[in-house]
Protein backbone atom coordinates (compact mmCIF):
# COMPACT_ATOMS: atom_id res chain seq x y z
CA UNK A 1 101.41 126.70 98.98
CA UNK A 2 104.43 124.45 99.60
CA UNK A 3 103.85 120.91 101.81
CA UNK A 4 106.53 120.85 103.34
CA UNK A 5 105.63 123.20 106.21
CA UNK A 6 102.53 121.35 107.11
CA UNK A 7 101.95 119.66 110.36
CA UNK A 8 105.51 121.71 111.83
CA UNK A 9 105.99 123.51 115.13
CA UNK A 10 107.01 126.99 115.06
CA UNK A 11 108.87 127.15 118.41
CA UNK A 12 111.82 129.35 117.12
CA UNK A 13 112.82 130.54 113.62
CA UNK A 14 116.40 128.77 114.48
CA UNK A 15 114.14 125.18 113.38
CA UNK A 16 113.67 126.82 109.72
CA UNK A 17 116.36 127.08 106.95
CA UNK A 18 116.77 130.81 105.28
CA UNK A 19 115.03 129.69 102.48
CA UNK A 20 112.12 128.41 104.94
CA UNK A 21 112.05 131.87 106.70
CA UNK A 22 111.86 133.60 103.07
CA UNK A 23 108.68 131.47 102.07
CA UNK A 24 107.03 132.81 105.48
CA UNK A 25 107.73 136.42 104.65
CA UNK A 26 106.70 136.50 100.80
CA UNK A 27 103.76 134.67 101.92
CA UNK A 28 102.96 137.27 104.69
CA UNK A 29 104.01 139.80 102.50
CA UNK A 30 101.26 138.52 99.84
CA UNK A 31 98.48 138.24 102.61
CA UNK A 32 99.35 142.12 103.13
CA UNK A 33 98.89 143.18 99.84
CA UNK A 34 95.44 141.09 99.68
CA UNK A 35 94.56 142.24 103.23
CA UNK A 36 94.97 146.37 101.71
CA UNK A 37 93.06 145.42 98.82
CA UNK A 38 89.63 143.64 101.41
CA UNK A 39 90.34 140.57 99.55
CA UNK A 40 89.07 137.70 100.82
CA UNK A 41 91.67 134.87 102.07
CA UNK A 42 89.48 131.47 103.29
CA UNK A 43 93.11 129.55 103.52
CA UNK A 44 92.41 127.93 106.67
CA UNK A 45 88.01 127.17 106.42
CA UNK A 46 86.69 126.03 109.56
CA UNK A 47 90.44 125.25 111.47
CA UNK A 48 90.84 126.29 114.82
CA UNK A 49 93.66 127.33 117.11
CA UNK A 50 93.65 126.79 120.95
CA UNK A 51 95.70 130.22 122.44
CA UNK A 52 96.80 129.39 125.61
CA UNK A 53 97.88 132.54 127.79
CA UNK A 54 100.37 132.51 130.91
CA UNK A 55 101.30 136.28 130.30
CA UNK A 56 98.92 139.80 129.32
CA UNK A 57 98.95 140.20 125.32
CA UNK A 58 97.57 143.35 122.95
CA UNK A 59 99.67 142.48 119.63
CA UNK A 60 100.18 138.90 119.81
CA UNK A 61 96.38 137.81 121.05
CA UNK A 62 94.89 140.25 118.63
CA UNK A 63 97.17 138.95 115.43
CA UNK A 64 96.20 135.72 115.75
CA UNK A 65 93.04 136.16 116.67
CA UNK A 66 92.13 138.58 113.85
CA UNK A 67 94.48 136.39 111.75
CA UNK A 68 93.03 133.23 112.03
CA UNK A 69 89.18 134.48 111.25
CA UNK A 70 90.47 136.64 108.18
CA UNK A 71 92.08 133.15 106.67
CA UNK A 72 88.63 131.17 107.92
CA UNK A 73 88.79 129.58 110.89
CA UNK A 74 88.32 130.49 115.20
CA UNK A 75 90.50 131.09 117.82
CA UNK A 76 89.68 130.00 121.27
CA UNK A 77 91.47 132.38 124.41
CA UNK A 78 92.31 130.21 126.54
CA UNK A 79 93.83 131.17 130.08
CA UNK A 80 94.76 128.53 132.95
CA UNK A 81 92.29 128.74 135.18
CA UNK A 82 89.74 128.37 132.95
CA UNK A 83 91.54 125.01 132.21
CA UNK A 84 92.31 122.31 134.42
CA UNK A 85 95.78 123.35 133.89
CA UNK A 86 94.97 125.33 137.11
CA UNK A 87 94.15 122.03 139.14
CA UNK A 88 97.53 120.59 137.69
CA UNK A 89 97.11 118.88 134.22
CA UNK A 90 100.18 118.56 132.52
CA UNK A 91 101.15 119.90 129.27
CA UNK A 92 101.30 116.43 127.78
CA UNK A 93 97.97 115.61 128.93
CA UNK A 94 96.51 119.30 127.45
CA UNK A 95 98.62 118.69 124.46
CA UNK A 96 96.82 115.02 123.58
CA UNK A 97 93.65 116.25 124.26
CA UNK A 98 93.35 119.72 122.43
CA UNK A 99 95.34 118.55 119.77
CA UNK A 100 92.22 115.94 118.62
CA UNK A 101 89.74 119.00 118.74
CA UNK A 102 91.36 121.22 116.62
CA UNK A 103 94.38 122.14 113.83
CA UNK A 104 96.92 123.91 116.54
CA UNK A 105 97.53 125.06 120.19
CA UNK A 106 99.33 128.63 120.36
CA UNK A 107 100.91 129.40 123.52
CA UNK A 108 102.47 132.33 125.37
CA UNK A 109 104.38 131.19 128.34
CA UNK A 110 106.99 133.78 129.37
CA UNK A 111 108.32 132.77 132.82
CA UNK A 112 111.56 132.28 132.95
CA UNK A 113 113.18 129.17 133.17
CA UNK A 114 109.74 127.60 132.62
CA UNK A 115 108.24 128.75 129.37
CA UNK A 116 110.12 127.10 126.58
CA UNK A 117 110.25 123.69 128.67
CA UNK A 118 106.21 124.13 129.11
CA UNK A 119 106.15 124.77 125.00
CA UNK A 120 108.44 121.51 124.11
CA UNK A 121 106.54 119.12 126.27
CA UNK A 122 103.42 120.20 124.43
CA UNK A 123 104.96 120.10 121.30
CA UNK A 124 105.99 116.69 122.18
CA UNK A 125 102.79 114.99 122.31
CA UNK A 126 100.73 117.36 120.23
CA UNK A 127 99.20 115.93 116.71
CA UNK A 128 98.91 119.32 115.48
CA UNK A 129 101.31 122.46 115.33
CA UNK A 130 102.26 123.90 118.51
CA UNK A 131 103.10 127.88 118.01
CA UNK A 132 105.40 130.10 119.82
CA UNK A 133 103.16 132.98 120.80
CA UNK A 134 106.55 133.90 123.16
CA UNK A 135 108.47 132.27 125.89
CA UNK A 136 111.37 132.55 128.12
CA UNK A 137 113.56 132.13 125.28
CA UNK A 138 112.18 132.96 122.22
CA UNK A 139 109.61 135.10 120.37
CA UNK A 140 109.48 134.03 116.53
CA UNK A 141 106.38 135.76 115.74
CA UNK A 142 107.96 139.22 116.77
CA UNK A 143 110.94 138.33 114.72
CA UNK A 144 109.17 137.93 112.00
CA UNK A 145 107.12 140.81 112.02
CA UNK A 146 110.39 143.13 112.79
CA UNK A 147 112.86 141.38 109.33
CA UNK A 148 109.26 141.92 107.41
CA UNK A 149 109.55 145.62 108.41
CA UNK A 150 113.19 145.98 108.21
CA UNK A 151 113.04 144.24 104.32
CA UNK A 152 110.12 146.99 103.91
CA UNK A 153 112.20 150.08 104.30
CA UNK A 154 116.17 148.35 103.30
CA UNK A 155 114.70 145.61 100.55
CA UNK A 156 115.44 142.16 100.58
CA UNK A 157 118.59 142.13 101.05
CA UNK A 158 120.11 142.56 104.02
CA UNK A 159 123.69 142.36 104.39
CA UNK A 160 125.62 144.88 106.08
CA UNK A 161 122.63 146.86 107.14
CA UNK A 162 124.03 148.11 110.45
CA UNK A 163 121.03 147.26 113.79
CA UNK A 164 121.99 148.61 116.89
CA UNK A 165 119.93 146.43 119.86
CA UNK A 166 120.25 148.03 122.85
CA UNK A 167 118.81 147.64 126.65
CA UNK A 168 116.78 150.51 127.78
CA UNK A 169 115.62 151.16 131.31
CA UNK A 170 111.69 150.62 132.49
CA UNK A 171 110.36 149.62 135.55
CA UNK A 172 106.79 147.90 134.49
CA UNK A 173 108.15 144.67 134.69
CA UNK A 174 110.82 141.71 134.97
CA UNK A 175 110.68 141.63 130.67
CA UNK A 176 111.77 138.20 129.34
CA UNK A 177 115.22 137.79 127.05
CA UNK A 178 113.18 136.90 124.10
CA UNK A 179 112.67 139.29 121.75
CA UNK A 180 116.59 140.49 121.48
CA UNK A 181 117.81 136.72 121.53
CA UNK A 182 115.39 136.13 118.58
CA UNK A 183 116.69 139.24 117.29
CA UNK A 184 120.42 138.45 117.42
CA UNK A 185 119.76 135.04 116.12
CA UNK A 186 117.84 135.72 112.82
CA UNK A 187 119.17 138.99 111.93
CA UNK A 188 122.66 137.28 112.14
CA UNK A 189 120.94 134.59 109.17
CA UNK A 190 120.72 137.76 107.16
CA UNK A 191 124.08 138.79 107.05
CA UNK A 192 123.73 142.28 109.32
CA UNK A 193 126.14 143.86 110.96
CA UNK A 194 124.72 143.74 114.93
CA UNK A 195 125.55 146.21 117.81
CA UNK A 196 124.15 144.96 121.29
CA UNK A 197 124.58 147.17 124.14
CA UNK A 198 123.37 146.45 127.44
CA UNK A 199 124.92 147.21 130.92
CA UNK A 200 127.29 145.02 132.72
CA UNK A 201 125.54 141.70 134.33
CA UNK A 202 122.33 142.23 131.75
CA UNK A 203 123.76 139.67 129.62
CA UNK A 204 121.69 137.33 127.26
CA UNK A 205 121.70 133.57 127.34
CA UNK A 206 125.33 132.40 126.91
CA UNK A 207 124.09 129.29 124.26
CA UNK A 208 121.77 131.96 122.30
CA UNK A 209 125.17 133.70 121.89
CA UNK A 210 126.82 131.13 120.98
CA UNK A 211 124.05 130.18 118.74
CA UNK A 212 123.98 133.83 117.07
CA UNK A 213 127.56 133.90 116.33
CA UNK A 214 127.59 130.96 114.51
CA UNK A 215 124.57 132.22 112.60
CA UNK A 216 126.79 135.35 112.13
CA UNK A 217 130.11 133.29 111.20
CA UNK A 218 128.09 130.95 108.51
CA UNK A 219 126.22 133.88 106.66
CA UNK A 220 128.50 136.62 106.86
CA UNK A 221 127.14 138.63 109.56
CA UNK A 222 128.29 140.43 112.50
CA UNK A 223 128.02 140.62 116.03
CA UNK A 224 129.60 143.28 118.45
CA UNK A 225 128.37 143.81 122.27
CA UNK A 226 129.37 146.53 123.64
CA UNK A 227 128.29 147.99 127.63
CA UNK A 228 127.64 151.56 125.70
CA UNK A 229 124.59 152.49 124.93
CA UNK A 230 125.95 155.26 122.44
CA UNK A 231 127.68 152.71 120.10
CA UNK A 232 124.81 150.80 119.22
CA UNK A 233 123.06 153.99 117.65
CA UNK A 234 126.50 155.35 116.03
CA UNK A 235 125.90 155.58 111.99
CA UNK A 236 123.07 152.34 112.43
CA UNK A 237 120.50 151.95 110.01
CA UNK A 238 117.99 150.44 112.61
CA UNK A 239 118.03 150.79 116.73
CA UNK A 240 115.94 148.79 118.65
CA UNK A 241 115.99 150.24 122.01
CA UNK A 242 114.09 147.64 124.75
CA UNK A 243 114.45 147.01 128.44
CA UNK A 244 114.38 143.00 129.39
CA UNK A 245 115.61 141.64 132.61
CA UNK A 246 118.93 140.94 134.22
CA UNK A 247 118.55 137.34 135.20
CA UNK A 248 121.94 137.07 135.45
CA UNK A 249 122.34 140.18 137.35
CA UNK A 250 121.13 138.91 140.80
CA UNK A 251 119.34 135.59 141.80
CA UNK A 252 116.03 137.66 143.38
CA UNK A 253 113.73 140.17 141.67
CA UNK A 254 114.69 142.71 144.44
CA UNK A 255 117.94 141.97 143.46
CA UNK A 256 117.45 142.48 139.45
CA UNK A 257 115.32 145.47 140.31
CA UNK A 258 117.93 147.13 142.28
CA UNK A 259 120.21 146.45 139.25
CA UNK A 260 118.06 148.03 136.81
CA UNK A 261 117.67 151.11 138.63
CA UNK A 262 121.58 152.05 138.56
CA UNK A 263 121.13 152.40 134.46
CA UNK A 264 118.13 155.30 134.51
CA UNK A 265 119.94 156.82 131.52
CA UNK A 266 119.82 154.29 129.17
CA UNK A 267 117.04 156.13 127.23
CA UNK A 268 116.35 156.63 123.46
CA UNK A 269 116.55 160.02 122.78
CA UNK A 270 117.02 162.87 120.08
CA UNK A 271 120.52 162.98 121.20
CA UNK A 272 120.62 159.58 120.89
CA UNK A 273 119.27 159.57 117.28
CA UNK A 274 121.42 161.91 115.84
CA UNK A 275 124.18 159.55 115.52
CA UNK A 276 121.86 157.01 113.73
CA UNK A 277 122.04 157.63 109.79
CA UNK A 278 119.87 160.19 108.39
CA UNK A 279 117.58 157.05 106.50
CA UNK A 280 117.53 155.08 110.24
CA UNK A 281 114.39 153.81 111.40
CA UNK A 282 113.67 153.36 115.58
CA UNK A 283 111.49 149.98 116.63
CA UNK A 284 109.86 148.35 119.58
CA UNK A 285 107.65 145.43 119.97
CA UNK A 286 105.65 147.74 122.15
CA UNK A 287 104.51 148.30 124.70
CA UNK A 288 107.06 150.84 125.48
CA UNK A 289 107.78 152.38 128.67
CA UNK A 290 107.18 156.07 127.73
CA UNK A 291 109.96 158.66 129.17
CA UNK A 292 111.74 155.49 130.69
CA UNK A 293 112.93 153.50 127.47
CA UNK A 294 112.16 156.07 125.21
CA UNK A 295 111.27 159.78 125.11
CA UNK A 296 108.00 160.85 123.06
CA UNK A 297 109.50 163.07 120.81
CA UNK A 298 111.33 159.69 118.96
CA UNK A 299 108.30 156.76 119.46
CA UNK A 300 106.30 159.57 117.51
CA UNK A 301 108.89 160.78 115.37
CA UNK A 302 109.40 160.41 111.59
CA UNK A 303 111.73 157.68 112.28
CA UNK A 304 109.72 155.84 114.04
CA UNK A 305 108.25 152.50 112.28
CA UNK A 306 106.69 150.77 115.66
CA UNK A 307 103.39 150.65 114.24
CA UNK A 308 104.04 149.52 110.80
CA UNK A 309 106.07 146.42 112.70
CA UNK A 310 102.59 146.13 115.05
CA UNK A 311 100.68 145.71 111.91
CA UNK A 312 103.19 142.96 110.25
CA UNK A 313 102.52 140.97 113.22
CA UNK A 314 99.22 140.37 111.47
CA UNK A 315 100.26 139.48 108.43
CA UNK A 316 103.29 136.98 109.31
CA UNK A 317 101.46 135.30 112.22
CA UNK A 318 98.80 134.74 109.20
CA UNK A 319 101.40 133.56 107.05
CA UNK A 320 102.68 131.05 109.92
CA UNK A 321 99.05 129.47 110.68
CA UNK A 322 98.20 129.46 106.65
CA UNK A 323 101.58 127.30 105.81
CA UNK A 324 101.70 125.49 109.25
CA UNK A 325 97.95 124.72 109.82
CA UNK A 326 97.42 123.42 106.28
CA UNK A 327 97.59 125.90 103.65
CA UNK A 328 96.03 127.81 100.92
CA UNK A 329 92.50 125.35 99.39
């Protein structure tokens, strides 16, 4: 297993080359095929990763948790007020300290305008990898998991394949900008053609924009936005339907609330998915707000792939500890 990941953070897939991002997915792609077959991977022997968690977490906790003890090692759950983060500690001070106990510190910090600042401090005085579980501004492990299951059903080559990424309605919660800004930026590294809808003031960060088209201009992808929800699911190959918040809607959460309730009908439907192409697959991240962001009748449909992407989270958050954390004995 190649060096030259060792000892790295894995804050956002933007800090890997193509090539990089490749060796992550043919070695979670590997891990799969061994994981189908029960056979044993002891990559990582005895390592341990802290996971540190501001925010709730099914997928994420349970992939690297699961992860970690299928390559070898132990996770410990950590939450902040079971640490002295609670009383105050800083990240710098948490970072020093874990960072001597153990092989890396995964964190999932998603509030915004915090979270990514909270990861980078760590990351700044941490001796050991410091992992992107999700933050404010990125999500690399979801990423990940959604190009593996794209490259699953399209190949490895991705070029042109049409993705429509749309904003949906839901009311749970104020959802961070993460996953579609990770979204935009690495699918844009593989040459696809991007469609991202969302209503007026439910824009994404203007320097992850800037950031994506670049990625777009420099590999020969595309990027349209569009304030129609219809256009992102016209003759696309994948639609990723998900609600996240309009932080630059209004300056309150009353206010963003009020914003998102204006946009009920930005649902994914069967109307909806008629104008994908017959092959087109649907995706979330999950959870999904039922009958809000998506009707039944399409999250259980034939086209739907959500839990074959839940189930890659495994294998590439595997393949991120395993080539981060050390790597195959």
């Amino acid at each position: 297993m190649s060096s030259f990941f060792r000892g790295r953070h894995f804050i956002t897939c933007q800090d890997y080359t193509r090539d990089e991002i490749d060796v992550f997915l043919d070695v979670a792609r590997e891990l799969k095929l061994k994981f189908a077959h029960d056979e044993p991977t002891p990559w990582l022997l005895y390592k341990t990763v802290f996971m540190i968690f501001y925010d709730s977490s099914t997928r994420t906790r349970n992939s690297i948790e699961a992860g970690i003890t299928q390559l070898g090692g132990h996770a410990h759950f950590l939450t902040p007020d079971k640490l002295q983060l609670s009383h105050g500690e800083t990240p710098e001070d948490t970072a020093e300290v874990l960072s001597r106990l153990g092989h890396a510190i995964a964190i999932r910090a998603c509030e915004y305008g915090k979270g990514n600042e909270y990861l980078r401090r760590t990351a700044a005085r941490s001796r050991v990898p410091v992992l992107n579980l999700q933050d404010d501004v990125y999500h690399p492990m979801q990423v990940l998991a959604d190009i593996m299951t794209i490259r699953e059903r399209f190949g490895t080559d991705l070029h042109g394949v049409k993705v429509g990424i749309s904003w949906a309605y839901a009311e749970s919660h104020l959802k961070p900008l993460s996953v579609p800004q990770s979204q935009i930026l690495l699918f844009a590294r593989y040459g696809m053609d991007i469609t991202l809808a969302y209503p007026e003031k439910f824009d994404l960060s203007p320097e992850i924009m800037a950031q994506a088209r670049e990625n777009a201009a420099h590999h020969g992808g595309k990027i349209t936005v569009t304030h129609d929800m219809d256009e992102a699911f016209d003759k696309a190959d994948v639609v990723i339907p998900k609600n996240w918040g309009g932080f630059f809607a209004a300056s309150t959460p009353e206010g963003i609330v009020a914003e998102t309730k204006k946009h009920r009908d930005w649902i994914c439907d069967e109307r909806r998915m008629k104008l994908t192409r017959r092959h087109a697959i649907y995706m979330h991240a999950l959870p999904a707000d039922r009958g809000k962001e998506v009707t039944d009748a399409v999250i259980d449909g034939p086209q739907s792939v959500v839990y074959d992407e839940a189930e890659n989270r495994l294998h590439t958050a595997k393949a991120v500890m395993a080539l981060t954390m050390g790597g195959r004995p």
